[in-house]
C-alpha atoms as a PDB file:
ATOM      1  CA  UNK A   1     105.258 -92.439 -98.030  1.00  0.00           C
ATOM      2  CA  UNK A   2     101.775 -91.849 -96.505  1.00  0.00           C
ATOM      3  CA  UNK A   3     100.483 -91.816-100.208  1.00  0.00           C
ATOM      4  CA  UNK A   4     102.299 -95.013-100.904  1.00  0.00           C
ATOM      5  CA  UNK A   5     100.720 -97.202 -97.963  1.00  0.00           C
ATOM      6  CA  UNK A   6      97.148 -95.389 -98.921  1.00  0.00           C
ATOM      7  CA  UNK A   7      97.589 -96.805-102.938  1.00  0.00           C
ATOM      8  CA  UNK A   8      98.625-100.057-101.088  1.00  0.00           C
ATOM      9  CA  UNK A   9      95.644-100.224 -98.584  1.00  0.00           C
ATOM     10  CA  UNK A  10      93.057 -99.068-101.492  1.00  0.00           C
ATOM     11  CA  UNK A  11      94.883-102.091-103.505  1.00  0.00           C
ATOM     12  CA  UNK A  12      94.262-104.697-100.979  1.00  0.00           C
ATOM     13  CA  UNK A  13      90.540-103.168-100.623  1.00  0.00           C
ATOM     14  CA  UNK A  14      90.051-103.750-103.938  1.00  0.00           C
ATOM     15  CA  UNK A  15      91.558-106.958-104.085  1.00  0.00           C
ATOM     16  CA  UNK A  16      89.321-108.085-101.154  1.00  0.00           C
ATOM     17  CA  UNK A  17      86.084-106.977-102.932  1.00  0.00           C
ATOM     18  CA  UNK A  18      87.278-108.840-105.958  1.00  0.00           C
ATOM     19  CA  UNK A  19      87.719-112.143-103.763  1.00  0.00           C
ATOM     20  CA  UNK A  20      84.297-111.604-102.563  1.00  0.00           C
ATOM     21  CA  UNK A  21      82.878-111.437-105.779  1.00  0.00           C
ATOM     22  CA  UNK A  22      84.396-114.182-107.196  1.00  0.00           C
ATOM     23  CA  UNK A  23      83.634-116.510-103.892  1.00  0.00           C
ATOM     24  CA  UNK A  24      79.933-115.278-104.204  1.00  0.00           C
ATOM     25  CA  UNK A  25      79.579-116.209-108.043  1.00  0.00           C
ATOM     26  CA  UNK A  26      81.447-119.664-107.519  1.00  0.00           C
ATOM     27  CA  UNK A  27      78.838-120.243-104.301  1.00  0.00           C
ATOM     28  CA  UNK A  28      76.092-119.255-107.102  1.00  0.00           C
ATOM     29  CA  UNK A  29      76.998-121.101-109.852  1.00  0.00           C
ATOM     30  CA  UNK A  30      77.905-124.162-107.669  1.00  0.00           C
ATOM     31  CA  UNK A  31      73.820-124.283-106.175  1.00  0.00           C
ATOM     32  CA  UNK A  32      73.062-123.820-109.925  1.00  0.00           C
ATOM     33  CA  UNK A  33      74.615-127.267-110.352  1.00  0.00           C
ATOM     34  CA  UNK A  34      73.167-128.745-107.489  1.00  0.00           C
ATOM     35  CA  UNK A  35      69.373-127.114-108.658  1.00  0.00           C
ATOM     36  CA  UNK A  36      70.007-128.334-112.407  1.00  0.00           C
ATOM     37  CA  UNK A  37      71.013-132.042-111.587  1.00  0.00           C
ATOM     38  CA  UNK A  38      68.111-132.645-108.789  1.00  0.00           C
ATOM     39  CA  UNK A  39      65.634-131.343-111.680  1.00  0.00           C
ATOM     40  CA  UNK A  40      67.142-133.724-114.243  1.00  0.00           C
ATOM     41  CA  UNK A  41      66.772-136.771-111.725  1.00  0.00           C
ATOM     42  CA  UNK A  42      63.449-135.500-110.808  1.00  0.00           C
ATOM     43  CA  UNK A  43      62.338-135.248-114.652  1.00  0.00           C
ATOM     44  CA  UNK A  44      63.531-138.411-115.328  1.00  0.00           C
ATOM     45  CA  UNK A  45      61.866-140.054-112.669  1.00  0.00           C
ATOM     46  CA  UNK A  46      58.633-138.807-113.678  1.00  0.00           C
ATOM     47  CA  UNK A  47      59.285-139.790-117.193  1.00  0.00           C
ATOM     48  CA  UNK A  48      59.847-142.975-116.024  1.00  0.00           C
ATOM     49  CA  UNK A  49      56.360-142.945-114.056  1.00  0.00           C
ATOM     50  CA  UNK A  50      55.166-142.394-116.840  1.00  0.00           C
ATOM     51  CA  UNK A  51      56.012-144.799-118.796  1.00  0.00           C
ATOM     52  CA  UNK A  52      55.118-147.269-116.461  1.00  0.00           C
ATOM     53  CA  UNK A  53      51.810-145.844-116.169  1.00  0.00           C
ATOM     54  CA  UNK A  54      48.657-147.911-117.266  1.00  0.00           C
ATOM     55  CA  UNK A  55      45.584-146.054-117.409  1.00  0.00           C
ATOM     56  CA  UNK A  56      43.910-148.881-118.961  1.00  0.00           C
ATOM     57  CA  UNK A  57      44.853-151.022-115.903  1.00  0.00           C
ATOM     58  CA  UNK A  58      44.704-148.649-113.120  1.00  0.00           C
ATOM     59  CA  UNK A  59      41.072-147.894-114.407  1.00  0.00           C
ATOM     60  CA  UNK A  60      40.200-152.012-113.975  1.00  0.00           C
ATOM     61  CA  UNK A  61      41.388-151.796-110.791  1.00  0.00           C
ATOM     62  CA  UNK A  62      39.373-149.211-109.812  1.00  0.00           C
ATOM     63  CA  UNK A  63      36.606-150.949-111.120  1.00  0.00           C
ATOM     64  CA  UNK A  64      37.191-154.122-109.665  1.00  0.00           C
ATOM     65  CA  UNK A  65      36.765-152.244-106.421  1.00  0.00           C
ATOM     66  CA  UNK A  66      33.518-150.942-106.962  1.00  0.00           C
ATOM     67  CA  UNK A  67      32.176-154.092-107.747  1.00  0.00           C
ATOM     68  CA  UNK A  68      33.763-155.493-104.542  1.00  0.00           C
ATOM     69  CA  UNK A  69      32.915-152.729-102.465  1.00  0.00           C
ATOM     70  CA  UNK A  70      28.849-152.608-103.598  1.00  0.00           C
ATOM     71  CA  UNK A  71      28.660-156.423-102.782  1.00  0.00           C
ATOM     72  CA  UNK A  72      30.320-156.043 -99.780  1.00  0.00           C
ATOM     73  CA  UNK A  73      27.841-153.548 -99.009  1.00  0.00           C
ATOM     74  CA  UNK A  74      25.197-155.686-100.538  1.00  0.00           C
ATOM     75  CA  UNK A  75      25.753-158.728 -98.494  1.00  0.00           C
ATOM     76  CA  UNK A  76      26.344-156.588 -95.148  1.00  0.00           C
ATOM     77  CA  UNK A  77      22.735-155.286 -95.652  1.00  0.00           C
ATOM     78  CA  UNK A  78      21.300-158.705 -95.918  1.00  0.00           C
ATOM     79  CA  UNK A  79      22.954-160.231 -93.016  1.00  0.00           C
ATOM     80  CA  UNK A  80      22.218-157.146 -90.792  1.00  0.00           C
ATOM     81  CA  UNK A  81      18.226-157.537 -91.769  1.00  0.00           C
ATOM     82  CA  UNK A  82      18.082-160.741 -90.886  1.00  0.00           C
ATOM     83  CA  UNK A  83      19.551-160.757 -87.738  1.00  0.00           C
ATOM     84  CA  UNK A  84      17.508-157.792 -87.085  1.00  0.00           C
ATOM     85  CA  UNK A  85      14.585-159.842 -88.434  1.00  0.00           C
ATOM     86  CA  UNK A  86      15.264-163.092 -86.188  1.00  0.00           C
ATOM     87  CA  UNK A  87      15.708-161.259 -83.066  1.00  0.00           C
ATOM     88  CA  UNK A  88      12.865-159.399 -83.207  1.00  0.00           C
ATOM     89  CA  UNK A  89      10.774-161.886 -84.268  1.00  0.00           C
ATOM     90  CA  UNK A  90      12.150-164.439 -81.857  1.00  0.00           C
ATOM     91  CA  UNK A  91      11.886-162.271 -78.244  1.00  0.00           C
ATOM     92  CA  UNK A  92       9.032-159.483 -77.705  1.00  0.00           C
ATOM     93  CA  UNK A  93       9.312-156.385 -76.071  1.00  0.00           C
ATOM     94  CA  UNK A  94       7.087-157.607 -73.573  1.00  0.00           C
ATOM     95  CA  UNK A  95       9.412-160.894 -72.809  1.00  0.00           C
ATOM     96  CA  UNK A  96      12.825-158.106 -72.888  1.00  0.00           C
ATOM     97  CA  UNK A  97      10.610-156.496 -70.237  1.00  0.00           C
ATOM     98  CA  UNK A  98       9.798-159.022 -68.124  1.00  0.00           C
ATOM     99  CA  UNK A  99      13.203-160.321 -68.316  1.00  0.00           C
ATOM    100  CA  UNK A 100      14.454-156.800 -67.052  1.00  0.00           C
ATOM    101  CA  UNK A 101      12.206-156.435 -64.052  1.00  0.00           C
ATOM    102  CA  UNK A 102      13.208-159.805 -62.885  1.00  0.00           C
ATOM    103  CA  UNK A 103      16.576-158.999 -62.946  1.00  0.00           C
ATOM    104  CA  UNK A 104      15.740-155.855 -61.043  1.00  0.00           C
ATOM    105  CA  UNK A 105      14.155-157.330 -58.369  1.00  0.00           C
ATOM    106  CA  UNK A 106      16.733-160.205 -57.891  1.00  0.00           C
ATOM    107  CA  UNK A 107      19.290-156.763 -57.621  1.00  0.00           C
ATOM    108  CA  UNK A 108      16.985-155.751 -55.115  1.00  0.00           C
ATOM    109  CA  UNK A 109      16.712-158.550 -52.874  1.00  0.00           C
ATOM    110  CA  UNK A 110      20.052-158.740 -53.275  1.00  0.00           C
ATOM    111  CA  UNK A 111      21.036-155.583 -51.772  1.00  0.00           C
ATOM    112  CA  UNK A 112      18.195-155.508 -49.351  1.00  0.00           C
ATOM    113  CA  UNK A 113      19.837-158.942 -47.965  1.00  0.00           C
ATOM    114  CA  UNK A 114      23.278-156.941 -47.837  1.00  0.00           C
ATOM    115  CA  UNK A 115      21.913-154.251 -46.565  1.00  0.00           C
ATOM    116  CA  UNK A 116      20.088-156.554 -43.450  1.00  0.00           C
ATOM    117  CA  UNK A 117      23.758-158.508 -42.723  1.00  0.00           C
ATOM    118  CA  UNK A 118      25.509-155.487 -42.442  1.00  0.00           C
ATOM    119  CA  UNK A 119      26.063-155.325 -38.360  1.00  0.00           C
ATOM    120  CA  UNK A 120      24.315-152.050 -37.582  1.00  0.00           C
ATOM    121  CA  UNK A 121      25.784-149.591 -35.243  1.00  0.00           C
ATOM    122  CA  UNK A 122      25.810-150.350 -31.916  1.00  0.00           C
ATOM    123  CA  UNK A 123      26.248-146.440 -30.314  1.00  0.00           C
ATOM    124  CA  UNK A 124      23.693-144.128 -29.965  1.00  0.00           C
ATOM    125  CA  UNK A 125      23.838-140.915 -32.610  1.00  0.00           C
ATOM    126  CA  UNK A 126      22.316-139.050 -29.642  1.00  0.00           C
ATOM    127  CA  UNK A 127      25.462-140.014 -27.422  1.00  0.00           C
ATOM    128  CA  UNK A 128      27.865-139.117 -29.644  1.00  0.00           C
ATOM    129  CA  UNK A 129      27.536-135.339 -28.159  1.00  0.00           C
ATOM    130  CA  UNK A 130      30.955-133.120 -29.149  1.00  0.00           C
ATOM    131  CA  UNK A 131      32.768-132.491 -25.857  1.00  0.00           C
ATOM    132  CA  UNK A 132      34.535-129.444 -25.768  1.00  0.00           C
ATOM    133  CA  UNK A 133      38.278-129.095 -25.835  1.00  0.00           C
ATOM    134  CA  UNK A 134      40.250-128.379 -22.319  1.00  0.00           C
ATOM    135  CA  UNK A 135      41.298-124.820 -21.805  1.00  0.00           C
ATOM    136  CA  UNK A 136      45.046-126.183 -22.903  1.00  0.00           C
ATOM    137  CA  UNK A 137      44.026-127.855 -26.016  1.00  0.00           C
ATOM    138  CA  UNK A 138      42.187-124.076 -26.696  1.00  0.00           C
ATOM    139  CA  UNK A 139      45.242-122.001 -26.188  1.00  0.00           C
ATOM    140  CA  UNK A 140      47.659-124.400 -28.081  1.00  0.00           C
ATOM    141  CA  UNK A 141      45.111-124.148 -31.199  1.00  0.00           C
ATOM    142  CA  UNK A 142      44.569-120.327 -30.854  1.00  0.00           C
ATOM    143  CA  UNK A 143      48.611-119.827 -30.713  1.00  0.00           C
ATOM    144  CA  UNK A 144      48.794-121.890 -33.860  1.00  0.00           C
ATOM    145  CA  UNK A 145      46.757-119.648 -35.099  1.00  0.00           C
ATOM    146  CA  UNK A 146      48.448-116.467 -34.400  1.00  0.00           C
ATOM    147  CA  UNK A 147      51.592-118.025 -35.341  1.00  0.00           C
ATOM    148  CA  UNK A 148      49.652-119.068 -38.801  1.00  0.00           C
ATOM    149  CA  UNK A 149      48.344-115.459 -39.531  1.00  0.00           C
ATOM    150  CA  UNK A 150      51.805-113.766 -38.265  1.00  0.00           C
END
């Protein structure tokens, strides 16, 4: 009986192991599938990029963009020289610096005038001696203190 419920147990082992197996290859063959019909779609998209490719076409368009791009660049140059070109010829440095001390020395009197409204202090620096704290005031702060290092 013992032997009987071994054969049976090693059976259902081996039954098991086959299940396995077979669950493993279906799992295998089923991301096979999945692998082989994304590559088709993928290869025909690209053979249909390819067909719809013009070199002839994409190399005019490229080009046409040089061309664009070194006028662009052309016609940027010639407006930044003669802007360059007016302004300088139009204002000197010495005029810019003239220009710039006046300004200066309007700031100046400017803040110099601020500076003279301002109501100036009325109290004596001298005066303003610290007075020392009462004997109470000194004992509260040196408790705090202990109480603050404790």
């Amino acid at each position: 009986m013992l032997l009987a419920k071994q054969a049976i147990a090693a059976q259902m082992d081996q039954a098991a192991d086959m299940a396995e197996l077979s669950l493993a290859q279906i799992q295998a063959n089923n991301a096979m599938n999945r692998m082989t019909a994304m590559m088709q779609a993928s290869s025909r998209t690209m053979a249909r990029a390819q067909a719809a490719a013009n070199p002839e076409r994409t190399l005019l368009t490229l080009e046409q963009f040089r061309a664009q791009n070194e006028e662009y660049a052309m016609s940027s140059g010639i407006y930044q020289d003669a802007l360059t070109q007016s302004t300088s010829v139009q204002v000197s440095d010495d005029a810019v610096q003239e220009l710039l001390g006046k300004l200066a020395d309007d700031a100046g009197l400017q803040l110099g005038a601020e500076l003279n409204a301002a109501s100036a202090s009325k109290v004596d620096p001298a005066s303003m001696q610290k007075e020392e704290p009462s004997q109470e005031v000194e004992d509260a702060l040196q408790q705090r203190l202990r109480a603050l290092r404790a």
